[in-house]
PDB file of N, CA and C in Angstrom:
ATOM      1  N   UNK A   1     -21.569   0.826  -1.733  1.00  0.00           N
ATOM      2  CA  UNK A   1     -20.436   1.726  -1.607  1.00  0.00           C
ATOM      3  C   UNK A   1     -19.238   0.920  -1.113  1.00  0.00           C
ATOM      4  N   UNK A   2     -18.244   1.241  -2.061  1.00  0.00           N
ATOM      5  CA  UNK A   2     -16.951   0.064  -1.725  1.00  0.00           C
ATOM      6  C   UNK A   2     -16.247   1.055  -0.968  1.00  0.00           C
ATOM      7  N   UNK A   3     -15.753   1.127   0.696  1.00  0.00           N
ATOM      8  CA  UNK A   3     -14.671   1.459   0.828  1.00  0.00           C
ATOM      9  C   UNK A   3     -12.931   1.067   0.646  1.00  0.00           C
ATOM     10  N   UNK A   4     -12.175   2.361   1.080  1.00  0.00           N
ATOM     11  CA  UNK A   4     -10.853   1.984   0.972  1.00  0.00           C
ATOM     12  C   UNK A   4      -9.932   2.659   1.809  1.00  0.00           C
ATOM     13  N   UNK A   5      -8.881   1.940   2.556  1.00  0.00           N
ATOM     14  CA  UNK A   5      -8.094   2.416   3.433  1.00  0.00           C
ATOM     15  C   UNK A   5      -6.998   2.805   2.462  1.00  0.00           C
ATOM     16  N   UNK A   6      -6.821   3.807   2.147  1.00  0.00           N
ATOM     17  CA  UNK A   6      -5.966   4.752   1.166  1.00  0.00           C
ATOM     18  C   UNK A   6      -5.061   5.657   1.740  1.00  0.00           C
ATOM     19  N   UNK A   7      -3.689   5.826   0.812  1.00  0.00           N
ATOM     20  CA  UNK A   7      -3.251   7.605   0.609  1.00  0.00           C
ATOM     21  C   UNK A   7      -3.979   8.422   0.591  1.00  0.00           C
ATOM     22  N   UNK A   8      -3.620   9.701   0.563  1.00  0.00           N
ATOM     23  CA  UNK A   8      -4.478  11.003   0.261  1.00  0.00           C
ATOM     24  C   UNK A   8      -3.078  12.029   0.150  1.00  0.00           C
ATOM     25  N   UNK A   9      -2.958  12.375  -0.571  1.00  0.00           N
ATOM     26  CA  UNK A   9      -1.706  13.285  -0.720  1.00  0.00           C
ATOM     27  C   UNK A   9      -2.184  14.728  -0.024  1.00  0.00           C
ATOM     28  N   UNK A  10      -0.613  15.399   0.174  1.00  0.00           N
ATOM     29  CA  UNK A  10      -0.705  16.855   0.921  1.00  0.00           C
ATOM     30  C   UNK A  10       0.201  17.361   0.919  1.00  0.00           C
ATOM     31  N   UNK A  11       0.690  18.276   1.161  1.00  0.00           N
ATOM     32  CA  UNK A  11       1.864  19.409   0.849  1.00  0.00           C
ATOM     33  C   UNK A  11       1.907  19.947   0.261  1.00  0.00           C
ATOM     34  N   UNK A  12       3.516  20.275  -0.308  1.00  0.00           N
ATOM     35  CA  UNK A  12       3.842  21.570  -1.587  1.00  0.00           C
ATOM     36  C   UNK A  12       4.599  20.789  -1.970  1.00  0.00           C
ATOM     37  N   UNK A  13       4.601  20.981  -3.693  1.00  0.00           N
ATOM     38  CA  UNK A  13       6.077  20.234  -4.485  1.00  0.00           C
ATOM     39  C   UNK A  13       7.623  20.156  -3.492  1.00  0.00           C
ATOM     40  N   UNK A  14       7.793  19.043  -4.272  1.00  0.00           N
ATOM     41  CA  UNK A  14       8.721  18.579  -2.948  1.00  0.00           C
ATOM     42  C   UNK A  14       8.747  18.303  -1.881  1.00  0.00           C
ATOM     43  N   UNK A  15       7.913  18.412  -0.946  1.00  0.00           N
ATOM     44  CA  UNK A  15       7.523  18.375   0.230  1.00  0.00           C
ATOM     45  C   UNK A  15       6.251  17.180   0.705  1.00  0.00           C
ATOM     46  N   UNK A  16       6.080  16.157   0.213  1.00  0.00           N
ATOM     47  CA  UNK A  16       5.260  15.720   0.336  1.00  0.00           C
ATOM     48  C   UNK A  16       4.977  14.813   1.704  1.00  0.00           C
ATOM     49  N   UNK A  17       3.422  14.964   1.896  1.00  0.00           N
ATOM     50  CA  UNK A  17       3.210  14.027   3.168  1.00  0.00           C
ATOM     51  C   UNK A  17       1.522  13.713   2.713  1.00  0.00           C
ATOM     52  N   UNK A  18       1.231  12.235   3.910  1.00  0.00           N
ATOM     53  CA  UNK A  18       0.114  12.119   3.142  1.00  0.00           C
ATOM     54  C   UNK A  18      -0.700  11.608   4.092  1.00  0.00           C
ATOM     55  N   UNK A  19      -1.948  11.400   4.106  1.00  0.00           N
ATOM     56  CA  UNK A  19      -3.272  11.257   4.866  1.00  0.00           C
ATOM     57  C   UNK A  19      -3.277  10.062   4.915  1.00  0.00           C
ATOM     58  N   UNK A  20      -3.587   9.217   6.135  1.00  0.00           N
ATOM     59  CA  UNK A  20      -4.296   7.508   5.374  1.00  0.00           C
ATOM     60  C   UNK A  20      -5.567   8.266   5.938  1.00  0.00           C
ATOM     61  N   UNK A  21      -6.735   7.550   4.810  1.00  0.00           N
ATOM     62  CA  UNK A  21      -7.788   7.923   5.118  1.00  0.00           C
ATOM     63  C   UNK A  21      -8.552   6.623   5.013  1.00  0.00           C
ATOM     64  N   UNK A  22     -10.228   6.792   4.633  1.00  0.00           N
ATOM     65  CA  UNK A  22     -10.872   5.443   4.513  1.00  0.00           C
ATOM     66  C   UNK A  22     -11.930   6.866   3.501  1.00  0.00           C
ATOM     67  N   UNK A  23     -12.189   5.933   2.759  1.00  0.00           N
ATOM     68  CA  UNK A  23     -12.756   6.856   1.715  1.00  0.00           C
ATOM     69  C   UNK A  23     -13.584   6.090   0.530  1.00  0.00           C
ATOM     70  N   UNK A  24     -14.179   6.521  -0.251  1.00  0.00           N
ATOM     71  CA  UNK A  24     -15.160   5.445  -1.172  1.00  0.00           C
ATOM     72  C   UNK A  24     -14.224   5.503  -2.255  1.00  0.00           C
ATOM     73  N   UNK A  25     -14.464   4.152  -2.712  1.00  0.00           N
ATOM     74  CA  UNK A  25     -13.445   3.626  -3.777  1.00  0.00           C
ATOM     75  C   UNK A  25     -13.760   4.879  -5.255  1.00  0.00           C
ATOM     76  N   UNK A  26     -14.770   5.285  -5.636  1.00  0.00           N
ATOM     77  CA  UNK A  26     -14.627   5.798  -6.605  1.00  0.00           C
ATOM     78  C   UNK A  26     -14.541   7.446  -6.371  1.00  0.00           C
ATOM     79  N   UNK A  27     -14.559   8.191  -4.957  1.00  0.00           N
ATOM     80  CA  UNK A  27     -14.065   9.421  -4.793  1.00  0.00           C
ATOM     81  C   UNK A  27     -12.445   9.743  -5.439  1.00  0.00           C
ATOM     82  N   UNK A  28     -12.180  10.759  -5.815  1.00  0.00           N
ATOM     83  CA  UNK A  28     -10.507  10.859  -6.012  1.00  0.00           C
ATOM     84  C   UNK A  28      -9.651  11.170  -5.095  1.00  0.00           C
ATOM     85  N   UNK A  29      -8.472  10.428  -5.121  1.00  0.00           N
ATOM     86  CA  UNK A  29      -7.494  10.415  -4.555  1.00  0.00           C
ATOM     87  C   UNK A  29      -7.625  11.449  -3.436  1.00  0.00           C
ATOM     88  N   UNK A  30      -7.673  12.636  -3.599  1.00  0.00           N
ATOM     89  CA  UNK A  30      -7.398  13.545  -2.746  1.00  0.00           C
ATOM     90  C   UNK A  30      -8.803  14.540  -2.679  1.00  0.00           C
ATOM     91  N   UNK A  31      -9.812  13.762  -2.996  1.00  0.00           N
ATOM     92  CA  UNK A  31     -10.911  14.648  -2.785  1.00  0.00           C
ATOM     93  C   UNK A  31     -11.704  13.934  -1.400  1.00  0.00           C
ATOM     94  N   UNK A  32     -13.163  13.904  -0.909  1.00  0.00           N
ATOM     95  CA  UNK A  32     -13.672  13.566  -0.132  1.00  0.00           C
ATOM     96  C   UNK A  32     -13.520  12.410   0.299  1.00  0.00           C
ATOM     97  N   UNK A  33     -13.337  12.227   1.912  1.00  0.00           N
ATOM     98  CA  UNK A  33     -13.336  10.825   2.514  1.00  0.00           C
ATOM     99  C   UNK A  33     -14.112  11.091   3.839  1.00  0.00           C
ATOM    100  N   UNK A  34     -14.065   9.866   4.666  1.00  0.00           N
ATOM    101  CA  UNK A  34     -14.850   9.463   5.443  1.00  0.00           C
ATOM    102  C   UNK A  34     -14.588   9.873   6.881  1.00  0.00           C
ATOM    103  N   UNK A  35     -12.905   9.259   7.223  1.00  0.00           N
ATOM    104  CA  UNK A  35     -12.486   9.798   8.277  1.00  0.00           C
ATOM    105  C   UNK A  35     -11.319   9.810   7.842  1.00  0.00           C
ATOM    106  N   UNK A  36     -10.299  10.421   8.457  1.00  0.00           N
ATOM    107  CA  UNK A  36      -8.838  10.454   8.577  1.00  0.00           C
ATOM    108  C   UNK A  36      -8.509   9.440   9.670  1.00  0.00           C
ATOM    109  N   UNK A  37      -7.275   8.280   9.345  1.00  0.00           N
ATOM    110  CA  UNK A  37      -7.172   7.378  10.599  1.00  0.00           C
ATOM    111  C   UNK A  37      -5.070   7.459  10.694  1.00  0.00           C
ATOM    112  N   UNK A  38      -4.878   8.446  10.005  1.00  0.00           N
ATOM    113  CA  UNK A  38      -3.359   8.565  10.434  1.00  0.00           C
ATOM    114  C   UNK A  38      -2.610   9.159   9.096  1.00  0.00           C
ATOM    115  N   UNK A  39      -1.349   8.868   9.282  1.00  0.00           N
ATOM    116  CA  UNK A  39      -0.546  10.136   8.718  1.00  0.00           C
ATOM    117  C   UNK A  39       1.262   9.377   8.297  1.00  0.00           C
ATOM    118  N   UNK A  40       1.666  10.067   7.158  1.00  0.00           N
ATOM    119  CA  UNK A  40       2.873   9.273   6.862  1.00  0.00           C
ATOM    120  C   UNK A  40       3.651  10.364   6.411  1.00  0.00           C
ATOM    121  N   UNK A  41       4.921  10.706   6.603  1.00  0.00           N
ATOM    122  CA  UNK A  41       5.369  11.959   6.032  1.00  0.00           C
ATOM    123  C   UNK A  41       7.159  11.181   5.788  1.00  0.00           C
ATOM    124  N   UNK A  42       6.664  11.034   4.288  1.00  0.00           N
ATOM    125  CA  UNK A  42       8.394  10.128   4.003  1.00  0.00           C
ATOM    126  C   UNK A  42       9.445  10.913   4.072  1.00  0.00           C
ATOM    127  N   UNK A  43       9.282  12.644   4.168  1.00  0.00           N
ATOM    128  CA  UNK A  43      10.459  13.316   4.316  1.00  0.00           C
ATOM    129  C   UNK A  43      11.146  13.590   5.775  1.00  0.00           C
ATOM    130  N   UNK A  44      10.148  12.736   6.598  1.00  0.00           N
ATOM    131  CA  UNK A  44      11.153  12.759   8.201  1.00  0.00           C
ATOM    132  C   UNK A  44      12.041  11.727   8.066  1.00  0.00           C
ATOM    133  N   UNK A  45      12.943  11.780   9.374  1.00  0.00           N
ATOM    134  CA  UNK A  45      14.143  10.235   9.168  1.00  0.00           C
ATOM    135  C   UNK A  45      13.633   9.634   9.365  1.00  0.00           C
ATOM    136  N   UNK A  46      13.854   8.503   9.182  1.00  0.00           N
ATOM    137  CA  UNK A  46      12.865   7.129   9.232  1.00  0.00           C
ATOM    138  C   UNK A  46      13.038   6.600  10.834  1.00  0.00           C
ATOM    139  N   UNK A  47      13.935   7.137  11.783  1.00  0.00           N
ATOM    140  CA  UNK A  47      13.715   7.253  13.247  1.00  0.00           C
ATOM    141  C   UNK A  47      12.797   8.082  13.623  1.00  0.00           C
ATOM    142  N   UNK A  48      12.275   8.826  12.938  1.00  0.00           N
ATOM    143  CA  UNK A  48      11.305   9.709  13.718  1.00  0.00           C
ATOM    144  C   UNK A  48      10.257   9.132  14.042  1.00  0.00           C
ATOM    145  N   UNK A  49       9.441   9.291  15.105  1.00  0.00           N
ATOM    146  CA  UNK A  49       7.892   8.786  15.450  1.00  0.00           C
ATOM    147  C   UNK A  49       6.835   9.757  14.822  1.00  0.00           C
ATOM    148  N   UNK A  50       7.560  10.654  14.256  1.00  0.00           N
ATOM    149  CA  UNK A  50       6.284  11.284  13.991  1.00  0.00           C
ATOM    150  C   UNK A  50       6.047  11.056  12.055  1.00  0.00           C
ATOM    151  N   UNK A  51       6.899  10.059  11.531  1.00  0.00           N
ATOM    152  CA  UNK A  51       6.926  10.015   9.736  1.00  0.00           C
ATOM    153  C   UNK A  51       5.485   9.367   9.809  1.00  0.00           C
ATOM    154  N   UNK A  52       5.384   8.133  10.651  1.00  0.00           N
ATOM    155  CA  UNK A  52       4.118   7.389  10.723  1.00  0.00           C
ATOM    156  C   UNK A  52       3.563   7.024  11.497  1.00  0.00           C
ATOM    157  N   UNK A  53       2.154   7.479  11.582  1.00  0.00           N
ATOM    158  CA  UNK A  53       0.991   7.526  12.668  1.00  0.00           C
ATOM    159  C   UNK A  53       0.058   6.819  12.171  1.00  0.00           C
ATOM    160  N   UNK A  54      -0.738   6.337  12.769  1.00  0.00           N
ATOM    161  CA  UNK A  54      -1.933   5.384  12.721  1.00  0.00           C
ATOM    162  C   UNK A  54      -2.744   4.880  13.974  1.00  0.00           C
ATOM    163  N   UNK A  55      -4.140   5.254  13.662  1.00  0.00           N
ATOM    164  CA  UNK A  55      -4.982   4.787  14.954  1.00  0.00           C
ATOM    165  C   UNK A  55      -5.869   3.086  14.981  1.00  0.00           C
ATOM    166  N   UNK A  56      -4.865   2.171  15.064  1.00  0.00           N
ATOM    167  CA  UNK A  56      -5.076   1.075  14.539  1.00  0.00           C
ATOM    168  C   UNK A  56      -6.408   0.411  14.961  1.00  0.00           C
ATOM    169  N   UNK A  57      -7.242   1.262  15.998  1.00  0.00           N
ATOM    170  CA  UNK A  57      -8.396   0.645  17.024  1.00  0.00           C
ATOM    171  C   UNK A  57      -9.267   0.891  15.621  1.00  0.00           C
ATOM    172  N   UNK A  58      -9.159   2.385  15.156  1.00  0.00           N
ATOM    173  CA  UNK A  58     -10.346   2.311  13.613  1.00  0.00           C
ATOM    174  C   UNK A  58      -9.836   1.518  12.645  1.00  0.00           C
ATOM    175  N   UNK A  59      -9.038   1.365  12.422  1.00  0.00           N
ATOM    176  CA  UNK A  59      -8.218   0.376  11.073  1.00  0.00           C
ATOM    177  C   UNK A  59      -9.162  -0.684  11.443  1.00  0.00           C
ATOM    178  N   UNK A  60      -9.077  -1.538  12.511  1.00  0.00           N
ATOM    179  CA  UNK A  60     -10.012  -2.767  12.966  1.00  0.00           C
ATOM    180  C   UNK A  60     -11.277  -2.662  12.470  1.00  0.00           C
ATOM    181  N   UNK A  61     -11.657  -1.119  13.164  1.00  0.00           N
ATOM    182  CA  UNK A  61     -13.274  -0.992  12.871  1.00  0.00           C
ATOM    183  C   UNK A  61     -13.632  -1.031  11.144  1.00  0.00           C
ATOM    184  N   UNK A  62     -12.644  -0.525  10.467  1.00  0.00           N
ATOM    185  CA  UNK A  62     -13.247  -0.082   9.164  1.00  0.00           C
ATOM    186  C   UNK A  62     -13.514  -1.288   8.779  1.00  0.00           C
ATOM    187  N   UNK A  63     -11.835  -2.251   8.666  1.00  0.00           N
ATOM    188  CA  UNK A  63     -11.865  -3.510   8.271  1.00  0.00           C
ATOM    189  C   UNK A  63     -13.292  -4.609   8.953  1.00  0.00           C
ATOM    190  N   UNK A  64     -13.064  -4.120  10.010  1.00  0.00           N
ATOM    191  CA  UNK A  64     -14.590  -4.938  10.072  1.00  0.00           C
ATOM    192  C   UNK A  64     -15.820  -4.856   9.605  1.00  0.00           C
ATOM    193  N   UNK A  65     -16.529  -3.470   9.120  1.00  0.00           N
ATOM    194  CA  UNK A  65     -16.967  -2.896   7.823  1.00  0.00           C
ATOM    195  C   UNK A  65     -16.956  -3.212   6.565  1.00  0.00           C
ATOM    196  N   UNK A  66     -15.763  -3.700   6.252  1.00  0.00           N
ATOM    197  CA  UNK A  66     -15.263  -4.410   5.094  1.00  0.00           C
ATOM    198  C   UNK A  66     -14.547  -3.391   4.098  1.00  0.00           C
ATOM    199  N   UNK A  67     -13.911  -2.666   4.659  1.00  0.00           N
ATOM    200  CA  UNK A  67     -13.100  -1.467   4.081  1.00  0.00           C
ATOM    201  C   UNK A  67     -11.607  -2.107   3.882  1.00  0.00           C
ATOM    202  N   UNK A  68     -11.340  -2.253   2.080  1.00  0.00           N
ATOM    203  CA  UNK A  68     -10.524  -3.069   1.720  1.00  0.00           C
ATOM    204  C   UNK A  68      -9.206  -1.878   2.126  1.00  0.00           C
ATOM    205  N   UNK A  69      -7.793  -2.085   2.451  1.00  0.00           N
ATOM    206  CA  UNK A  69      -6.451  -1.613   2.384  1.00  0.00           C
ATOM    207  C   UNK A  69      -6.392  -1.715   0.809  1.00  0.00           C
ATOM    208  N   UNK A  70      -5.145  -0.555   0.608  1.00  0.00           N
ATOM    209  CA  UNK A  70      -4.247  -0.883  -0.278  1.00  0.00           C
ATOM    210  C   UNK A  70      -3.416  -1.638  -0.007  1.00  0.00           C
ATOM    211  N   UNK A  71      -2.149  -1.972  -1.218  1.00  0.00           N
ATOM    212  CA  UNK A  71      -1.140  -2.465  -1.192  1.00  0.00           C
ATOM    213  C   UNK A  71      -0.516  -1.589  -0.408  1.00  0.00           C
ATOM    214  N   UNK A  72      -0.043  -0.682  -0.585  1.00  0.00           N
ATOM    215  CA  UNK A  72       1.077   0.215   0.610  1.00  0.00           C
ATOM    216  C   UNK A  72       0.202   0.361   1.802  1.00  0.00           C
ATOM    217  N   UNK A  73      -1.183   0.633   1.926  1.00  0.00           N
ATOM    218  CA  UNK A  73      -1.477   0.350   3.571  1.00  0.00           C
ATOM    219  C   UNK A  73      -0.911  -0.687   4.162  1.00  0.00           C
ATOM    220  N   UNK A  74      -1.397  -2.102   3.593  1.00  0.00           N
ATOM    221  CA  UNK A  74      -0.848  -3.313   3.364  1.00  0.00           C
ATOM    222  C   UNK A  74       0.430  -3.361   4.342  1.00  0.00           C
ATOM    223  N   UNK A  75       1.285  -2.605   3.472  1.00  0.00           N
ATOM    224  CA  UNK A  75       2.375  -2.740   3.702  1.00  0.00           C
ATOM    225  C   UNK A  75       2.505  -2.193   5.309  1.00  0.00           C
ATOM    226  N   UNK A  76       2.187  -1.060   5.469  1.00  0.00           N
ATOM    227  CA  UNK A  76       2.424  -0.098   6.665  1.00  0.00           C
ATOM    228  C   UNK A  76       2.280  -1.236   7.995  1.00  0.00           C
ATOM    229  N   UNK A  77       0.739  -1.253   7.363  1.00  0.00           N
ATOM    230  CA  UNK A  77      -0.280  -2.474   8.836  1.00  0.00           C
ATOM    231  C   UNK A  77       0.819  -4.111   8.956  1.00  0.00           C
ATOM    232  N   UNK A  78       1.375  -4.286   8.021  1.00  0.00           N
ATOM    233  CA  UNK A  78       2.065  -5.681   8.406  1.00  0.00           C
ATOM    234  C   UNK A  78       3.476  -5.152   8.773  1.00  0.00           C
ATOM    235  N   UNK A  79       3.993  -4.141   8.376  1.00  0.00           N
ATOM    236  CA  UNK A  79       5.185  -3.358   9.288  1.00  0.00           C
ATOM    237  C   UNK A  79       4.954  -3.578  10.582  1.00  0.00           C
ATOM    238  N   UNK A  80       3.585  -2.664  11.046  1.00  0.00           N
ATOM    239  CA  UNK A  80       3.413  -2.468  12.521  1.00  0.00           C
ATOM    240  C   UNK A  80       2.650  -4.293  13.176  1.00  0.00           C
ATOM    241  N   UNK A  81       2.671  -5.084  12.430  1.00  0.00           N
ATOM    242  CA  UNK A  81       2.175  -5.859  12.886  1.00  0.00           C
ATOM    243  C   UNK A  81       1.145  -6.453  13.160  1.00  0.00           C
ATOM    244  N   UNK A  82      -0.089  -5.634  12.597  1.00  0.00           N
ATOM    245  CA  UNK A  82      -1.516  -5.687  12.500  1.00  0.00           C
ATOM    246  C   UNK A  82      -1.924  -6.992  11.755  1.00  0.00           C
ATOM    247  N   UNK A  83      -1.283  -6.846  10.555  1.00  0.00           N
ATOM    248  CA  UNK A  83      -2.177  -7.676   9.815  1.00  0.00           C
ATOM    249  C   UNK A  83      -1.026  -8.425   9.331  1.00  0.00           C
ATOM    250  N   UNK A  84      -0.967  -9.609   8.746  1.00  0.00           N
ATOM    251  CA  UNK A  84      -0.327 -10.394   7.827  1.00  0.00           C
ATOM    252  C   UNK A  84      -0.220 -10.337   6.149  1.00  0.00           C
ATOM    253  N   UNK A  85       0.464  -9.481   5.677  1.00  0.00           N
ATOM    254  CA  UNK A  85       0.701  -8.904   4.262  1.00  0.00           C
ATOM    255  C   UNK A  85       0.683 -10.738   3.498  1.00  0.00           C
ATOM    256  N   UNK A  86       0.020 -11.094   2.311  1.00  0.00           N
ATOM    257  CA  UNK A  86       0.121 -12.337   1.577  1.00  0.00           C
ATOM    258  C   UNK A  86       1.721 -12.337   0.880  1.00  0.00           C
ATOM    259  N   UNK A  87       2.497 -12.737   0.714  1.00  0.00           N
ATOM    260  CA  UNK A  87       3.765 -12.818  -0.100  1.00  0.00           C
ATOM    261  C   UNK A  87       3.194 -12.671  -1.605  1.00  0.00           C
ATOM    262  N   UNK A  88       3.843 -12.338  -2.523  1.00  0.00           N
ATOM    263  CA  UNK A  88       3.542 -11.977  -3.886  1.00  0.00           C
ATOM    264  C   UNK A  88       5.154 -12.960  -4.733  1.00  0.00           C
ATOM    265  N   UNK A  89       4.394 -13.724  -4.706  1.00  0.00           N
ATOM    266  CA  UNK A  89       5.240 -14.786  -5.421  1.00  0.00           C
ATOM    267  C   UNK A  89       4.986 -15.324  -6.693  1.00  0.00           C
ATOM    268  N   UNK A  90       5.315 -15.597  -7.898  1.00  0.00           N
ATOM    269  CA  UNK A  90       4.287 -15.577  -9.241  1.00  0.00           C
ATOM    270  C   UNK A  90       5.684 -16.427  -9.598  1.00  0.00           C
ATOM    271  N   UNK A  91       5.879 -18.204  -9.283  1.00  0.00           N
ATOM    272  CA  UNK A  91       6.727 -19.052  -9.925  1.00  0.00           C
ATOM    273  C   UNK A  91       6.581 -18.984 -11.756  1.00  0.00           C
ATOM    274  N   UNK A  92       5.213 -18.585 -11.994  1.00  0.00           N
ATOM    275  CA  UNK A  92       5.354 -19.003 -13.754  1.00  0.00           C
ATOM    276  C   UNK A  92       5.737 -17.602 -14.103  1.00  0.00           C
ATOM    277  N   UNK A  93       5.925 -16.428 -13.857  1.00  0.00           N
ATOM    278  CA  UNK A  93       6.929 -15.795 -14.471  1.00  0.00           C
ATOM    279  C   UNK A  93       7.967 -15.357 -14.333  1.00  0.00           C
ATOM    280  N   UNK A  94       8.826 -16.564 -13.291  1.00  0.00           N
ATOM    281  CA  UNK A  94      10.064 -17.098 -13.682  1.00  0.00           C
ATOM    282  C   UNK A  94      10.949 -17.869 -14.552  1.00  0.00           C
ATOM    283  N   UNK A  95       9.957 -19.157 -14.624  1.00  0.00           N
ATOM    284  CA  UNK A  95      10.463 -20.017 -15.768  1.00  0.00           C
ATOM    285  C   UNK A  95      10.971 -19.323 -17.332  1.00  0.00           C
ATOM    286  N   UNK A  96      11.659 -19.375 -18.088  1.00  0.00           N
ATOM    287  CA  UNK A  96      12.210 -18.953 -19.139  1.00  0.00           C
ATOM    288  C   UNK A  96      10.658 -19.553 -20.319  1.00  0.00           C
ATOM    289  N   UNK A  97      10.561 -18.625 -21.361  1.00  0.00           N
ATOM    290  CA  UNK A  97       9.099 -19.036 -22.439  1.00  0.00           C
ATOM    291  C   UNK A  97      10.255 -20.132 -23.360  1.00  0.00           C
ATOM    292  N   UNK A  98       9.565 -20.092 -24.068  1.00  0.00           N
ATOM    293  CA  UNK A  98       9.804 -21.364 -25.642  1.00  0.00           C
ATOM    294  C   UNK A  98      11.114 -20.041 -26.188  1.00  0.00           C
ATOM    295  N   UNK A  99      11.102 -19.056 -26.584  1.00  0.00           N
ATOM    296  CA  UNK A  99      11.956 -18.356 -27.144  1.00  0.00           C
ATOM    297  C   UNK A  99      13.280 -18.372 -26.686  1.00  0.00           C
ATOM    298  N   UNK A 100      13.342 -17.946 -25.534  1.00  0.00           N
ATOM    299  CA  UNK A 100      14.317 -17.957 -24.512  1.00  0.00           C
ATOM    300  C   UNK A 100      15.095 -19.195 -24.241  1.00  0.00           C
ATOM    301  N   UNK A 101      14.451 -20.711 -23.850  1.00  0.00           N
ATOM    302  CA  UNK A 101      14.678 -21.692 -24.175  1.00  0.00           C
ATOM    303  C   UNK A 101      15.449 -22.223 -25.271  1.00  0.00           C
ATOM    304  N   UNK A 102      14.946 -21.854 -26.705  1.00  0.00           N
ATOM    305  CA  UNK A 102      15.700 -22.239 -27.834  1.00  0.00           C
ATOM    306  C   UNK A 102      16.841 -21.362 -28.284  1.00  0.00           C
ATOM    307  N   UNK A 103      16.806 -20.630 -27.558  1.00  0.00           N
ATOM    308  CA  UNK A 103      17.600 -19.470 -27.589  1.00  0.00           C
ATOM    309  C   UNK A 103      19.431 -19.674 -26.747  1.00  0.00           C
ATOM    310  N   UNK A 104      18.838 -20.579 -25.210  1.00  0.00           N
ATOM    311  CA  UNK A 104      20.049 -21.457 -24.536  1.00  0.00           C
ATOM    312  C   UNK A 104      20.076 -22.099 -25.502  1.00  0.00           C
ATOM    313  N   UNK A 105      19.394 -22.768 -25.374  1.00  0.00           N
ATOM    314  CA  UNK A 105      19.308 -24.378 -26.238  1.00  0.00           C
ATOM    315  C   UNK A 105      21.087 -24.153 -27.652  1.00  0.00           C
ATOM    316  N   UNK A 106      20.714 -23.227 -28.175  1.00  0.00           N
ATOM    317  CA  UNK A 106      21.884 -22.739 -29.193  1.00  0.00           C
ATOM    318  C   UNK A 106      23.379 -22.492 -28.700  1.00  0.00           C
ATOM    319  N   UNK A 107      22.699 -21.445 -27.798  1.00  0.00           N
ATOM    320  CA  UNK A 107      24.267 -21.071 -27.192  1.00  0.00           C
ATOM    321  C   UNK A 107      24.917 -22.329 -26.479  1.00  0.00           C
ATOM    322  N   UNK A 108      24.419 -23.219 -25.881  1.00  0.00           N
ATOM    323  CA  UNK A 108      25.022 -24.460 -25.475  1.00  0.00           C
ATOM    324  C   UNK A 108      25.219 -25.222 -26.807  1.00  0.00           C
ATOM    325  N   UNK A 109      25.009 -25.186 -27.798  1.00  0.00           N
ATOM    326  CA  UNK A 109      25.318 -26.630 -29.136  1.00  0.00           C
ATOM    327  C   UNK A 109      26.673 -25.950 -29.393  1.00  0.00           C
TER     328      UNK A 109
END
């Protein structure tokens, strides 16, 4: 059983707020999980203390479990400082291909 430190959506249209939970990778999105370990609600001001909550003592525990994050947990936990998010840097699809290339290549002759 693969876990996952996930979203879980909640509210009413328009109104959205959402669960972090820890939950098995192949349950759905918003169906059964394991525990609830905090809470994100993007429609408060982003000064508020109450948009994002998290009980980071279980975050530890799960992860020590081996309960993979998402990318936006990811994100949250290296916000607050927990964890160290990897940089997402991909140099080869920067470089310009062969098309593109011959393509300067013209406009400069």
């Amino acid at each position: 059983m693969t876990l996952k430190i996930r979203l879980a959506c909640g509210g009413s249209k328009k109104r959205h707020h959402y669960r972090i939970v820890v939950a098995n990778s192949r349950s759905p999105r918003d169906g059964r999980f394991i525990e609830k370990i905090g809470t994100w609600n993007p429609t408060l001001p982003k000064e508020s203390p109450m948009r994002f909550t998290m009980d980071f003592e279980r975050i530890q525990h799960w992860i020590s479990k081996g309960a993979q994050p998402t990318d936006r947990i990811l994100f949250f936990m290296d916000k607050a400082g927990l964890i160290k998010r990897p940089s997402r840097n991909n140099p080869k699809k920067a470089t310009p291909k062969d098309k593109a290339l011959k393509r300067l290549e013209s406009k400069n002759n």
